[in-house]
PDB file of N, CA and C in Angstrom:
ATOM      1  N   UNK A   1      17.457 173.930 -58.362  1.00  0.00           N
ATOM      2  CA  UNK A   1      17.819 172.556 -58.161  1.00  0.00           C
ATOM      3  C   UNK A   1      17.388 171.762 -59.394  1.00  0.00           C
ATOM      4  N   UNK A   2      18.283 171.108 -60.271  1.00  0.00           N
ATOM      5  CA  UNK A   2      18.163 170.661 -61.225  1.00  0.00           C
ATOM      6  C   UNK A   2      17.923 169.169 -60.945  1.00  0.00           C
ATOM      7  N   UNK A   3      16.777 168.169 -61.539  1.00  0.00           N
ATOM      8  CA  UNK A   3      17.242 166.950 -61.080  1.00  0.00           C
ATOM      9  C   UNK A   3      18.417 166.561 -62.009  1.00  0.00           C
ATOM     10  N   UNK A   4      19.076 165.201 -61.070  1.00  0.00           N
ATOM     11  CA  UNK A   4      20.190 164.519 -61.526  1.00  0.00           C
ATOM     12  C   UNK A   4      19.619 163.217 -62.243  1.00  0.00           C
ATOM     13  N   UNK A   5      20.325 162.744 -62.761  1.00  0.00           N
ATOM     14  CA  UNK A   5      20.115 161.636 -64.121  1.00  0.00           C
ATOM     15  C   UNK A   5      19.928 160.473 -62.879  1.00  0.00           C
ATOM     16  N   UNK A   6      20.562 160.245 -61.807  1.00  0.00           N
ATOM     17  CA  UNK A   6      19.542 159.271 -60.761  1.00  0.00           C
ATOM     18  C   UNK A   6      18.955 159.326 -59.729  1.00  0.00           C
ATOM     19  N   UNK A   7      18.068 160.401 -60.332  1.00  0.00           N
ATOM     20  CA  UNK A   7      16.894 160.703 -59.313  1.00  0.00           C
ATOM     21  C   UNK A   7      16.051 160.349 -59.616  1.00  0.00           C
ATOM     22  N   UNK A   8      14.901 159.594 -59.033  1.00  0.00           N
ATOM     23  CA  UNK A   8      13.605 158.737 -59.377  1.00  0.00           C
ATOM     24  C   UNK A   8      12.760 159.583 -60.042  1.00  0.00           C
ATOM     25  N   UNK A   9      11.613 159.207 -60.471  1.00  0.00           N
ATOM     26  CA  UNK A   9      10.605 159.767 -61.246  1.00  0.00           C
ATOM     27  C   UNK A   9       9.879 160.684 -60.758  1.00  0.00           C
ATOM     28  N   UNK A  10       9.214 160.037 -59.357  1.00  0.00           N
ATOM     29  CA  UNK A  10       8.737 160.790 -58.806  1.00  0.00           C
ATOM     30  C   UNK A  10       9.311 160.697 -57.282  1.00  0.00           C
ATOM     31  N   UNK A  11       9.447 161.878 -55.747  1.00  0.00           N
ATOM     32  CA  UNK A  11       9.585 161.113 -54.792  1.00  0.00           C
ATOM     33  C   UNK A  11       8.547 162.291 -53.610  1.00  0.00           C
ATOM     34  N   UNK A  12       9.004 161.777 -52.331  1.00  0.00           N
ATOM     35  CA  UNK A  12       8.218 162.342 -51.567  1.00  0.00           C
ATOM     36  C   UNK A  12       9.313 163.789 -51.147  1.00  0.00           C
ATOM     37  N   UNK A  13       8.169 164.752 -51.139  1.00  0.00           N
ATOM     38  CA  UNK A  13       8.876 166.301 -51.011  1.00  0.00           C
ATOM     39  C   UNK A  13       7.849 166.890 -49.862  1.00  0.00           C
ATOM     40  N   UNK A  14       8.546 167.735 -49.157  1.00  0.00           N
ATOM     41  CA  UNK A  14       8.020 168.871 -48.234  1.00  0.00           C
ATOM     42  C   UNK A  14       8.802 170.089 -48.400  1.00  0.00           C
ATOM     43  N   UNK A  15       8.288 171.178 -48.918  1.00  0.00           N
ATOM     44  CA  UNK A  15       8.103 172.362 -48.575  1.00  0.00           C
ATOM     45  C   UNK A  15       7.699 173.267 -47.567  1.00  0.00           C
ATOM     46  N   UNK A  16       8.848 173.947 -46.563  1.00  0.00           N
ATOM     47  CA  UNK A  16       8.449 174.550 -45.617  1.00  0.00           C
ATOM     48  C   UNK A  16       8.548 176.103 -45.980  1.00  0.00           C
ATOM     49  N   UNK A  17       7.757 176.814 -45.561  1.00  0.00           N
ATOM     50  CA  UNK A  17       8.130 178.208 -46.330  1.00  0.00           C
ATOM     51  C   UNK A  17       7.592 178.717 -44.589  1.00  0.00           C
ATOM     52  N   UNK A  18       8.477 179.838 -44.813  1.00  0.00           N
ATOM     53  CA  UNK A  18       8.105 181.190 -43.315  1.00  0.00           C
ATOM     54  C   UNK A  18       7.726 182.402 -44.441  1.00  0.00           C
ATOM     55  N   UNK A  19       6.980 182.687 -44.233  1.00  0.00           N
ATOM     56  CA  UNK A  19       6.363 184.045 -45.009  1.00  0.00           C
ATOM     57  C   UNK A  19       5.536 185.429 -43.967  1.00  0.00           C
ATOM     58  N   UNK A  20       5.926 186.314 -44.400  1.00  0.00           N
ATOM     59  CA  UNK A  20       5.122 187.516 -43.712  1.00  0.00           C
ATOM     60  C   UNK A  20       3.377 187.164 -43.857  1.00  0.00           C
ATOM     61  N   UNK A  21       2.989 187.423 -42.777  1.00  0.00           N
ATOM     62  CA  UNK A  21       1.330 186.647 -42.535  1.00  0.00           C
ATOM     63  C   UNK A  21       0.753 187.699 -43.250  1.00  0.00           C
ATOM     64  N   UNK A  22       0.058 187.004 -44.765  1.00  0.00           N
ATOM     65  CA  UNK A  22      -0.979 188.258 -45.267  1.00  0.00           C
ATOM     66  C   UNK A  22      -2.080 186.975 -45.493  1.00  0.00           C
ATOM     67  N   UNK A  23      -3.652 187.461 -45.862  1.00  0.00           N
ATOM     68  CA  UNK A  23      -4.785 186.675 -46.365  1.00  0.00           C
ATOM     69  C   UNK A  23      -4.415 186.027 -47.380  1.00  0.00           C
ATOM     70  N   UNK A  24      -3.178 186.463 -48.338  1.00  0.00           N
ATOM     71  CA  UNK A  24      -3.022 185.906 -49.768  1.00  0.00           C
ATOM     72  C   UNK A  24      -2.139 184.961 -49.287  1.00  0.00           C
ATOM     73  N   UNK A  25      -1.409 184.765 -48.808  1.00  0.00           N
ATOM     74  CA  UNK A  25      -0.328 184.097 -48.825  1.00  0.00           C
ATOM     75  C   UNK A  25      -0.481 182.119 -49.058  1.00  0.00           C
ATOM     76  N   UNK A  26      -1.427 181.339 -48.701  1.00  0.00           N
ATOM     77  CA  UNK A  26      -1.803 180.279 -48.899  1.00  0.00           C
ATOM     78  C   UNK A  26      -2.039 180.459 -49.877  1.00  0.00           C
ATOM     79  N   UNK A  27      -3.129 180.814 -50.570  1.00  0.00           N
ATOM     80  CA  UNK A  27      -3.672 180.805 -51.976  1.00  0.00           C
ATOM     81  C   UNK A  27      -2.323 180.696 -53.067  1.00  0.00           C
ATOM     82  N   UNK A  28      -1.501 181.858 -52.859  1.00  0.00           N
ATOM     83  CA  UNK A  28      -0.353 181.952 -53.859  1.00  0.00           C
ATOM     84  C   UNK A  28       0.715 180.861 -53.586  1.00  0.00           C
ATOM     85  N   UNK A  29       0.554 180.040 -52.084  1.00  0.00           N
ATOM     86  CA  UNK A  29       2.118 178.824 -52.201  1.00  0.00           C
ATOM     87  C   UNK A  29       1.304 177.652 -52.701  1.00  0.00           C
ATOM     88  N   UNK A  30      -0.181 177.380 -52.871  1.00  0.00           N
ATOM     89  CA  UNK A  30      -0.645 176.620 -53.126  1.00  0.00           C
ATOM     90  C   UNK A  30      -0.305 176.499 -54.930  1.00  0.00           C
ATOM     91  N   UNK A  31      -0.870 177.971 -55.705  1.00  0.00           N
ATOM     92  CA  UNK A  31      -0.861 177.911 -57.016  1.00  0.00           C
ATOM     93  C   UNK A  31       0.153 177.359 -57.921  1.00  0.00           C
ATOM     94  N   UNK A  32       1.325 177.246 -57.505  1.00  0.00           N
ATOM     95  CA  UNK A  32       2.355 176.542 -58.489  1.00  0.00           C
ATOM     96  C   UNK A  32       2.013 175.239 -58.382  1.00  0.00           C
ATOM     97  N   UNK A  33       1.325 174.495 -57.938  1.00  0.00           N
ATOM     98  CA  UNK A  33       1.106 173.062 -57.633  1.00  0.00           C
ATOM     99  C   UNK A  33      -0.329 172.793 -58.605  1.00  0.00           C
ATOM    100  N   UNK A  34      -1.100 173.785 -58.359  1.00  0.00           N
ATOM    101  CA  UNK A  34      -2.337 173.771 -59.115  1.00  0.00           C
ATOM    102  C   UNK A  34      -2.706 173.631 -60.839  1.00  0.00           C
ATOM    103  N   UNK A  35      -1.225 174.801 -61.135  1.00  0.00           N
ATOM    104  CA  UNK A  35      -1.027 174.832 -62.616  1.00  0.00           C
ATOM    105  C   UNK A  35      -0.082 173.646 -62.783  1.00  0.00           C
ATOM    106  N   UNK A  36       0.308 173.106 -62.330  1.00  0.00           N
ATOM    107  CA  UNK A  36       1.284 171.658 -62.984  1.00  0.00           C
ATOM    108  C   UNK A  36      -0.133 170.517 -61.949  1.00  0.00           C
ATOM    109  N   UNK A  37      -1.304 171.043 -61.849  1.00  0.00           N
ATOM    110  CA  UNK A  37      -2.189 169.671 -61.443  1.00  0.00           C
ATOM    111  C   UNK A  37      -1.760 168.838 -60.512  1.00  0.00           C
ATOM    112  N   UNK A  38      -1.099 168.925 -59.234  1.00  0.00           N
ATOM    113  CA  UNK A  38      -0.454 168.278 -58.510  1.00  0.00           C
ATOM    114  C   UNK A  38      -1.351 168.869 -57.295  1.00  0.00           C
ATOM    115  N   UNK A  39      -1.998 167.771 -56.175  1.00  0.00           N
ATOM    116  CA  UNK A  39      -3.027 168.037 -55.529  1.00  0.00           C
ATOM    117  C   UNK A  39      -1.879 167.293 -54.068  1.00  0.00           C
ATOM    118  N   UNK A  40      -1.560 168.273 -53.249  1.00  0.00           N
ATOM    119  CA  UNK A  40      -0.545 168.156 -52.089  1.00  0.00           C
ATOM    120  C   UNK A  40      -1.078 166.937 -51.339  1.00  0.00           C
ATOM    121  N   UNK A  41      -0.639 166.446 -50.424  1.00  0.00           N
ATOM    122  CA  UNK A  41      -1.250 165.140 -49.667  1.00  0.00           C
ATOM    123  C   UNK A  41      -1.470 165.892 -48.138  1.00  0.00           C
ATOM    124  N   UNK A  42      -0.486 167.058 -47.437  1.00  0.00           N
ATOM    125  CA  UNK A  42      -0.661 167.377 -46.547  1.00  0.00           C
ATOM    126  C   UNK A  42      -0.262 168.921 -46.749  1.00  0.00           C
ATOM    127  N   UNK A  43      -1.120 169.931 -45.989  1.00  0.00           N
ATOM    128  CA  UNK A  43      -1.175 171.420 -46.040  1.00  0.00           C
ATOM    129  C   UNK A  43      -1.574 171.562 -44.784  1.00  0.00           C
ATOM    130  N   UNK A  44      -0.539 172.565 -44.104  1.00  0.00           N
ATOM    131  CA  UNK A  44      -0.547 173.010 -42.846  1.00  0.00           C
ATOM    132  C   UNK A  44       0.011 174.406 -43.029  1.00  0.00           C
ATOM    133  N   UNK A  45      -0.587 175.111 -41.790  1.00  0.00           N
ATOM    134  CA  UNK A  45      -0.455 176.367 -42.005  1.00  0.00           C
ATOM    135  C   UNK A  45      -0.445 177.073 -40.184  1.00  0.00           C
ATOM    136  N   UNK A  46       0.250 177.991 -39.852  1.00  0.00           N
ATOM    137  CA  UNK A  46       0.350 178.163 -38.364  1.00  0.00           C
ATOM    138  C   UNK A  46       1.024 179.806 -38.344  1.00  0.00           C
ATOM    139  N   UNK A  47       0.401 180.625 -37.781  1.00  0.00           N
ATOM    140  CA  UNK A  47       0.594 181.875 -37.687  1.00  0.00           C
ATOM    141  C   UNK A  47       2.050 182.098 -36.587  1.00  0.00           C
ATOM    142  N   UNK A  48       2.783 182.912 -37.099  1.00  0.00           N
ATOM    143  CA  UNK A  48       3.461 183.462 -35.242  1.00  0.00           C
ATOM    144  C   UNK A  48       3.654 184.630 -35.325  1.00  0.00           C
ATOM    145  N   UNK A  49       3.465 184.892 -35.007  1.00  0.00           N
ATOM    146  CA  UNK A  49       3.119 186.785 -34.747  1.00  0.00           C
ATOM    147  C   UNK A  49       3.222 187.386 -36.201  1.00  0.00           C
ATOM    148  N   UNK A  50       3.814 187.911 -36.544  1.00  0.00           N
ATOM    149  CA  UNK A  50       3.349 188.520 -37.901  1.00  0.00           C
ATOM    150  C   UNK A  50       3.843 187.397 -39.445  1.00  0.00           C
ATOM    151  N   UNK A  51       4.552 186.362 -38.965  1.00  0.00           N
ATOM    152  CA  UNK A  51       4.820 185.589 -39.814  1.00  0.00           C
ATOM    153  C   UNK A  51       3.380 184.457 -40.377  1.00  0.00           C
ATOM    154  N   UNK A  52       4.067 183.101 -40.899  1.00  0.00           N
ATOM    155  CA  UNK A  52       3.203 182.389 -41.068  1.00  0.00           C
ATOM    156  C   UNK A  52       3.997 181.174 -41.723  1.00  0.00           C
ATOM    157  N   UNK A  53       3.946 179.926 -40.767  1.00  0.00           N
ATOM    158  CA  UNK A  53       4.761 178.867 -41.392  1.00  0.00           C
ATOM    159  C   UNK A  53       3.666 177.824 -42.059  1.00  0.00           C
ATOM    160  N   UNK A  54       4.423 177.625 -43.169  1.00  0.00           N
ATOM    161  CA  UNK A  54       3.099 176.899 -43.877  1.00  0.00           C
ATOM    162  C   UNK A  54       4.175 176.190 -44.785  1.00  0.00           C
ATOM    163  N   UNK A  55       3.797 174.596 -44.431  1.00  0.00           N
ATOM    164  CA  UNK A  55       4.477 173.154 -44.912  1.00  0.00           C
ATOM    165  C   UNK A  55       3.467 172.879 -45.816  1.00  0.00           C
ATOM    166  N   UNK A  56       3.809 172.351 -46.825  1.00  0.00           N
ATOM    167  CA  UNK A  56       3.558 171.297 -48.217  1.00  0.00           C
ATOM    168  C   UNK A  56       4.053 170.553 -48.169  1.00  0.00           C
ATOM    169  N   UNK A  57       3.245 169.322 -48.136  1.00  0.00           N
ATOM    170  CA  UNK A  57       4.197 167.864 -48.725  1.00  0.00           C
ATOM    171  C   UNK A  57       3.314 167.180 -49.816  1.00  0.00           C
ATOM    172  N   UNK A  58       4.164 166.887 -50.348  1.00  0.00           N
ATOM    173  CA  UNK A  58       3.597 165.993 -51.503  1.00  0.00           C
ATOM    174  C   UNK A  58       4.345 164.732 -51.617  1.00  0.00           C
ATOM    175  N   UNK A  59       3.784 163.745 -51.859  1.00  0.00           N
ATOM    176  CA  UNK A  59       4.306 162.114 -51.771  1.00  0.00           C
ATOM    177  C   UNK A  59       4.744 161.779 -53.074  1.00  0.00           C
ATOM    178  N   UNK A  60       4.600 161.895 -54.073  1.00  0.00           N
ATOM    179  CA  UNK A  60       4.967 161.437 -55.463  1.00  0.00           C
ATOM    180  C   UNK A  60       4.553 162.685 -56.152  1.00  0.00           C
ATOM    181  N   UNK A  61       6.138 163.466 -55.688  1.00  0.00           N
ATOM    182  CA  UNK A  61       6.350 165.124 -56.343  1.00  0.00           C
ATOM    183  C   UNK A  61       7.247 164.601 -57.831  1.00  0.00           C
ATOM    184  N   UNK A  62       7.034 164.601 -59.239  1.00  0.00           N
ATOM    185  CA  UNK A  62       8.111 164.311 -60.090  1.00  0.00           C
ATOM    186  C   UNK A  62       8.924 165.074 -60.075  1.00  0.00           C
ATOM    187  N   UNK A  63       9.871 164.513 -60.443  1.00  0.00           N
ATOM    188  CA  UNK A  63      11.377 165.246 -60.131  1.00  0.00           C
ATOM    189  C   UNK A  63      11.599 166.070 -61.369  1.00  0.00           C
ATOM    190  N   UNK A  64      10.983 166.121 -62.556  1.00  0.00           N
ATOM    191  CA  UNK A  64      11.111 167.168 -63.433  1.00  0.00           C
ATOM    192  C   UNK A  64      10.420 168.550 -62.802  1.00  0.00           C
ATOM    193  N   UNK A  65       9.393 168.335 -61.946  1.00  0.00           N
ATOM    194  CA  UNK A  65       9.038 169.557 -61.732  1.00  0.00           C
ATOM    195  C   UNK A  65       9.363 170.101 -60.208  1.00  0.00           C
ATOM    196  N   UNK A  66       9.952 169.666 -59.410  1.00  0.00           N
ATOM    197  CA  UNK A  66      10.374 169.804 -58.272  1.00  0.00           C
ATOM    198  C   UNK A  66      11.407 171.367 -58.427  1.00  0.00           C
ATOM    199  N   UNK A  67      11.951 171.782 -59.222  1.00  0.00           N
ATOM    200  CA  UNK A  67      13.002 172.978 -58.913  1.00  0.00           C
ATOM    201  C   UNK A  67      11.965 174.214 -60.066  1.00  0.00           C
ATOM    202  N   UNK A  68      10.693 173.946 -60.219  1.00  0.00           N
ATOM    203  CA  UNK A  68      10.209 174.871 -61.166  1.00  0.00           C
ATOM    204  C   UNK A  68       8.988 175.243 -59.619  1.00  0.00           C
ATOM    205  N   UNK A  69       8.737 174.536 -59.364  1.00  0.00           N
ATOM    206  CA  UNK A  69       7.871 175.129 -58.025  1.00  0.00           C
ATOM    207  C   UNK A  69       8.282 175.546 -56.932  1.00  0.00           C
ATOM    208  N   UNK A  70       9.931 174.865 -56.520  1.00  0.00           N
ATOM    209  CA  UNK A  70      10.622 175.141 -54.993  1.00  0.00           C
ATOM    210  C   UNK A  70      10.888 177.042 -56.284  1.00  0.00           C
ATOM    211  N   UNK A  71      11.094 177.529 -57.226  1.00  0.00           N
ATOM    212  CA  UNK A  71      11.404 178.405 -57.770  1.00  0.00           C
ATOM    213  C   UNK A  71      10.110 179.949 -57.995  1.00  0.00           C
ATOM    214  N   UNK A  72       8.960 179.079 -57.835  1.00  0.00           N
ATOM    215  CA  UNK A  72       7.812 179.815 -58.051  1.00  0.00           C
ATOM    216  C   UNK A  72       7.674 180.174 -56.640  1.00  0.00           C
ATOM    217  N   UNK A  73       7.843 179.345 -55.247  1.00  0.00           N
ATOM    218  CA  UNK A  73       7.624 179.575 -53.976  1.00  0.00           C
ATOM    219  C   UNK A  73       8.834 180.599 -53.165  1.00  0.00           C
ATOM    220  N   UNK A  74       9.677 180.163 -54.080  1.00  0.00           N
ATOM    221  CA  UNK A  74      10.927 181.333 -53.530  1.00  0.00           C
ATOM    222  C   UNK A  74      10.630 183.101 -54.071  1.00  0.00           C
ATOM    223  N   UNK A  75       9.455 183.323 -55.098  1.00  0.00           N
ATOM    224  CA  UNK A  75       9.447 184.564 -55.725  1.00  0.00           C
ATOM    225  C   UNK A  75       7.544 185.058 -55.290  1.00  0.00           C
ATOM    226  N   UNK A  76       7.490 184.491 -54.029  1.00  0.00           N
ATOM    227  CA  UNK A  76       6.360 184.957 -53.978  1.00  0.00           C
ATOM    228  C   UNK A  76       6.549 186.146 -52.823  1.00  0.00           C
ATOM    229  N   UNK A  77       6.465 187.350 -53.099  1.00  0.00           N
ATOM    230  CA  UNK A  77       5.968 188.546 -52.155  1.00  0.00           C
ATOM    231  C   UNK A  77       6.043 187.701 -50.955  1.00  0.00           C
ATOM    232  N   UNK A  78       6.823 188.353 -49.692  1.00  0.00           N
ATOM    233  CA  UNK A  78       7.085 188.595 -48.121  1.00  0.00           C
ATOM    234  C   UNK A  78       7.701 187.130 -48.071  1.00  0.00           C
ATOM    235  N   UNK A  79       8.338 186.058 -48.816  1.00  0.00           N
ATOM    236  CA  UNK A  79       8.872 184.947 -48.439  1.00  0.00           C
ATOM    237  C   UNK A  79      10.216 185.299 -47.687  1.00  0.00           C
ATOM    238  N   UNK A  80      10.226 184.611 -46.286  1.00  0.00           N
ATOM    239  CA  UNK A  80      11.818 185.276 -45.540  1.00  0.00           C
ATOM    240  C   UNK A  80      12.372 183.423 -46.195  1.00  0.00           C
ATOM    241  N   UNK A  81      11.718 182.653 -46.065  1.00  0.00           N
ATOM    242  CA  UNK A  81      13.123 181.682 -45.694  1.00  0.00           C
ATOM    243  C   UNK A  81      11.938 180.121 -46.393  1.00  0.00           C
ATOM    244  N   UNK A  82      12.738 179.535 -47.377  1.00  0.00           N
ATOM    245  CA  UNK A  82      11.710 178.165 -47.528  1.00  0.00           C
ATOM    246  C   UNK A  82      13.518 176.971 -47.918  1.00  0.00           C
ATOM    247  N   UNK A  83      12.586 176.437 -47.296  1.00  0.00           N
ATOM    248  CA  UNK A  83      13.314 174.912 -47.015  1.00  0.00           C
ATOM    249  C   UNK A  83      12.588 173.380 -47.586  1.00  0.00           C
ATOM    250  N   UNK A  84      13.499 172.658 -48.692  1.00  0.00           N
ATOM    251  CA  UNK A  84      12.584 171.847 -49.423  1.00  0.00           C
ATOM    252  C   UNK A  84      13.769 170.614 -48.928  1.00  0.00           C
ATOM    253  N   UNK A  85      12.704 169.693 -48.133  1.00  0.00           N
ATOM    254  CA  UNK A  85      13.291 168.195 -47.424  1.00  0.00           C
ATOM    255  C   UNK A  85      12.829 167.726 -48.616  1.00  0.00           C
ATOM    256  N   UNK A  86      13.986 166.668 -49.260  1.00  0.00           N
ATOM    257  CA  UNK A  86      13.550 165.575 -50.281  1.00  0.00           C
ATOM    258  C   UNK A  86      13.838 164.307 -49.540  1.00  0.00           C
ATOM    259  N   UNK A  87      12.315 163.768 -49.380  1.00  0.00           N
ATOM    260  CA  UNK A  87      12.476 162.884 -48.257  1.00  0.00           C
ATOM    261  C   UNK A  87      13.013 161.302 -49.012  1.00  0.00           C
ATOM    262  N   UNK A  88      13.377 160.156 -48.338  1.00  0.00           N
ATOM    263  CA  UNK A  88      14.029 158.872 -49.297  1.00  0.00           C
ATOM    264  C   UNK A  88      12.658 158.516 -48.556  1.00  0.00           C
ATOM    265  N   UNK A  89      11.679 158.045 -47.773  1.00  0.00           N
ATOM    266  CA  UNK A  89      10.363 157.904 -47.810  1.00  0.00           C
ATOM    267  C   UNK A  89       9.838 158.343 -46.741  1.00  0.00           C
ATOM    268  N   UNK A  90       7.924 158.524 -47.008  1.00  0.00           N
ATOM    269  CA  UNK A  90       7.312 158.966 -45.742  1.00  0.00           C
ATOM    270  C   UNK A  90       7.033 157.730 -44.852  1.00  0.00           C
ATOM    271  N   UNK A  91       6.469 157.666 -43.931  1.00  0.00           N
ATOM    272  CA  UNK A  91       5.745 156.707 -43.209  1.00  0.00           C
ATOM    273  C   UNK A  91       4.488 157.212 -42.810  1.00  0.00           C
ATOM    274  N   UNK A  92       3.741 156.592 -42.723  1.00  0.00           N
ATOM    275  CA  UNK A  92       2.423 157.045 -41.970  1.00  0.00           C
ATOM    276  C   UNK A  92       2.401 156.315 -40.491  1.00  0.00           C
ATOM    277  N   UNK A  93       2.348 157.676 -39.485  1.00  0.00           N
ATOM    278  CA  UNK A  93       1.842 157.204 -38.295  1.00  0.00           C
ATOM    279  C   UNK A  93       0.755 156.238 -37.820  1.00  0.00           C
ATOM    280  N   UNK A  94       0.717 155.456 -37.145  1.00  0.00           N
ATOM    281  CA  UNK A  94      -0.521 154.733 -36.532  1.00  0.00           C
ATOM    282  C   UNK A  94      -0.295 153.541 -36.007  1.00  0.00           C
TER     283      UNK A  94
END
């Protein structure tokens, strides 16, 4: 996913990934975020039987780097299926 010439700078992104449940598997969907210094706003993680669904969101993801990480998360060992919502904004509950 390439950004387009009017896509904002930065916007709010979630990453949902289903992955085969191993000990590594957080550590490695976390690391593409780590090496471009981008510290997620919300990380969730939930087992189902041998899988493991684990959402990333980040609130002010830049859009230059948005298709270099949805790209690093698609090539990680046991990924079945990831889905990247580019949200137009979050809200916070309360």
């Amino acid at each position: 996913m390439l950004p387009l010439p009017n896509d904002p700078p930065v916007r709010p992104v979630r990453f949902e990934l289903l992955a085969d449940a191993e000990p590594g598997l957080i550590p490695r969907a976390l690391a593409p975020f780590a090496r471009r210094s981008l510290i997620p706003d919300v990380v969730r993680a939930q087992r189902r039987g041998a899988a493991m669904l684990v959402e990333i969101r980040v609130d002010a993801m830049p859009s230059e780097v948005l298709h270099l990480i949805e790209g690093n998360l698609r090539q990680i060992v046991g990924v079945q299926r990831l889905v990247v919502v580019l949200c137009a904004e979050l809200r916070q509950a309360g």
